[in-house]
C-alpha atoms as a PDB file:
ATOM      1  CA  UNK A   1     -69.784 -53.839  -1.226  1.00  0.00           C
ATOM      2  CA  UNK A   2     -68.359 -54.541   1.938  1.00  0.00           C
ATOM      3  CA  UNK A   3     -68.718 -57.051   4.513  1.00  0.00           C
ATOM      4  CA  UNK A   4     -67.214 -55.594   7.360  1.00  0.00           C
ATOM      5  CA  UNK A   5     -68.720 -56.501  10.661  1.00  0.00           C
ATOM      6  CA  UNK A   6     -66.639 -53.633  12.516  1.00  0.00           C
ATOM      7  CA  UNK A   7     -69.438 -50.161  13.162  1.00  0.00           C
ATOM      8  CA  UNK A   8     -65.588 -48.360  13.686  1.00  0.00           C
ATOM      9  CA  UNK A   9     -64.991 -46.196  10.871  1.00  0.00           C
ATOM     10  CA  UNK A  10     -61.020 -45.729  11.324  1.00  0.00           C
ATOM     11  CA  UNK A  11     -59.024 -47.688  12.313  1.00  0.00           C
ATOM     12  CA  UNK A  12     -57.081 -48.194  15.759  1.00  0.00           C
ATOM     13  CA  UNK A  13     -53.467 -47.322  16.944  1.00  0.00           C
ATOM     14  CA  UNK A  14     -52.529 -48.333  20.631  1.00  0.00           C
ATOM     15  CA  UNK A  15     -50.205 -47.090  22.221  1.00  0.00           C
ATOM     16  CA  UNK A  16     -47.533 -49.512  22.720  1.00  0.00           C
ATOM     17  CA  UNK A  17     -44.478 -47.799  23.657  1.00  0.00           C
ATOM     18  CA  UNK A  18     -43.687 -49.418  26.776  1.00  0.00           C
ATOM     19  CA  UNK A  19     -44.351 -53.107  25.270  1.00  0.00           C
ATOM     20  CA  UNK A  20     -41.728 -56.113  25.868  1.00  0.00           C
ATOM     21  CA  UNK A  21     -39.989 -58.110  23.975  1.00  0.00           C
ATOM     22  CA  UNK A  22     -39.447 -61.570  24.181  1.00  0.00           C
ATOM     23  CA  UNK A  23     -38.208 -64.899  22.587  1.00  0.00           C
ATOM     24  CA  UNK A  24     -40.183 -65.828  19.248  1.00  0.00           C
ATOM     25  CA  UNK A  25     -43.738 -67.346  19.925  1.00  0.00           C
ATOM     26  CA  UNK A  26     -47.133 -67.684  17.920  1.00  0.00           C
ATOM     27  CA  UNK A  27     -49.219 -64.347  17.945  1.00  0.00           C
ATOM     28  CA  UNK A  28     -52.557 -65.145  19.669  1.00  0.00           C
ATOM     29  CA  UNK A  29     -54.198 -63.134  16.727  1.00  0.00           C
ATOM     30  CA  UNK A  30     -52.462 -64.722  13.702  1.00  0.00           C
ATOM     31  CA  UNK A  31     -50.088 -67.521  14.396  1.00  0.00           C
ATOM     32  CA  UNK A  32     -47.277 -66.173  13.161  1.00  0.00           C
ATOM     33  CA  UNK A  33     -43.816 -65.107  14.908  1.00  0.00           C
ATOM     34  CA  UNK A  34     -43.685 -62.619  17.177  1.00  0.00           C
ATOM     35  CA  UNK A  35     -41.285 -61.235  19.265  1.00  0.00           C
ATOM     36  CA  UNK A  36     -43.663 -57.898  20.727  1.00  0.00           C
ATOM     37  CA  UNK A  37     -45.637 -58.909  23.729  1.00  0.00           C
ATOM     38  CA  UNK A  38     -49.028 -56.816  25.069  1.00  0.00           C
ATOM     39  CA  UNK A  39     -48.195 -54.606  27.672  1.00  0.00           C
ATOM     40  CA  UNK A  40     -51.398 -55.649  29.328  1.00  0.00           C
ATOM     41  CA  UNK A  41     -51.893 -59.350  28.561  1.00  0.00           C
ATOM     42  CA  UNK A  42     -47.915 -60.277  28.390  1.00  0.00           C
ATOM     43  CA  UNK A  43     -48.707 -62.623  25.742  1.00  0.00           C
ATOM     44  CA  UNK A  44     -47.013 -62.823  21.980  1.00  0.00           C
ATOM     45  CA  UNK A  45     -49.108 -60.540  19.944  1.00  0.00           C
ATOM     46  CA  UNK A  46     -48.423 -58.082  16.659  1.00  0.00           C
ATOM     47  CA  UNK A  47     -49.514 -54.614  17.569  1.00  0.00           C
ATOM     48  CA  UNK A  48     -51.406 -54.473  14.091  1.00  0.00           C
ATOM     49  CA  UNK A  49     -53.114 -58.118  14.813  1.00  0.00           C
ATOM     50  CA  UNK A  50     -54.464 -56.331  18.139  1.00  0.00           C
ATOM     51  CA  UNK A  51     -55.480 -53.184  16.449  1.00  0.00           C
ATOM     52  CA  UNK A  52     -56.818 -55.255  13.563  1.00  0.00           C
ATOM     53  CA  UNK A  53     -58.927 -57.642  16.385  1.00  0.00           C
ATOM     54  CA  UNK A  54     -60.426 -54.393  18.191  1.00  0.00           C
ATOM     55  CA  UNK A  55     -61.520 -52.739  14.863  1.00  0.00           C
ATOM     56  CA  UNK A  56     -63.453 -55.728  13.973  1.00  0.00           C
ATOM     57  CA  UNK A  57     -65.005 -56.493  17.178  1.00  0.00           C
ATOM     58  CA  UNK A  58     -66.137 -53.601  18.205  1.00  0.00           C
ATOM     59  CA  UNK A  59     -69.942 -53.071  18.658  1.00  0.00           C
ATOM     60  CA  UNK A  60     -70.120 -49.460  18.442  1.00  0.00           C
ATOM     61  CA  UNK A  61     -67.909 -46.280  20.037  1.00  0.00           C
ATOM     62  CA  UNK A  62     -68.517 -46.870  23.297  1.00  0.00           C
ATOM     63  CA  UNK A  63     -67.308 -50.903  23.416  1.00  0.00           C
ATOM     64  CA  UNK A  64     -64.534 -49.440  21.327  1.00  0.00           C
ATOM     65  CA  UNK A  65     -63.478 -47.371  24.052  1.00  0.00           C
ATOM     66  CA  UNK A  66     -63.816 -49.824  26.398  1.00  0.00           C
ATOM     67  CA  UNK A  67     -61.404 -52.485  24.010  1.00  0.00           C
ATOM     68  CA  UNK A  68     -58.886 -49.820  23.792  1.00  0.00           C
ATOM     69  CA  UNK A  69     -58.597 -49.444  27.389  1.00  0.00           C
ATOM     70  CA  UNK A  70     -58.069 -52.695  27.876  1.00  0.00           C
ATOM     71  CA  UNK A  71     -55.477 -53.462  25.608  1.00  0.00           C
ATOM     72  CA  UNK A  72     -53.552 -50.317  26.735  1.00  0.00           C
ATOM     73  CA  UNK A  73     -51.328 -49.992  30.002  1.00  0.00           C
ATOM     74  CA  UNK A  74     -52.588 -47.506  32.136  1.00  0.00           C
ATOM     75  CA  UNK A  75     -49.576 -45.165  33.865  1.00  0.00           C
ATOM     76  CA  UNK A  76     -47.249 -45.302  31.328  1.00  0.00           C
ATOM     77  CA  UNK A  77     -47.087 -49.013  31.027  1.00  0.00           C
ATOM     78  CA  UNK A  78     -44.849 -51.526  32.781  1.00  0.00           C
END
């Protein structure tokens, strides 16, 4: 039995083609190394630890909409 909190049945993929790169930091998500930063929030962050985060946290398909428009640049990113 499961005990995922997540209502989101599959799973995320943002679109991070216009993301930067930058010097080796801590992923907000995870802690680990990362040299990808989010095109919206310019902070260290693996693309998979952000889809991960979303798919857990959203409520239902409507806040997941909402999550992934946040977390993706709008026109084309930077």
């Amino acid at each position: 039995m499961s005990h995922a909190t997540s209502v989101v049945p599959s799973p995320v993929i943002l679109d991070w083609t216009h993301a930067a790169i930058g010097p080796l930091a801590p992923c907000v998500c995870c802690g680990k190394p990362a040299l990808c930063r989010s095109p919206v929030k310019d902070v260290p962050c693996h693309k998979h630890c952000a889809e991960t985060w979303i798919t857990q946290h959203a409520r239902d398909a409507g806040h997941l909409a909402q999550l992934i428009a946040a977390h993706t640049p709008r026109g084309g990113g930077r």
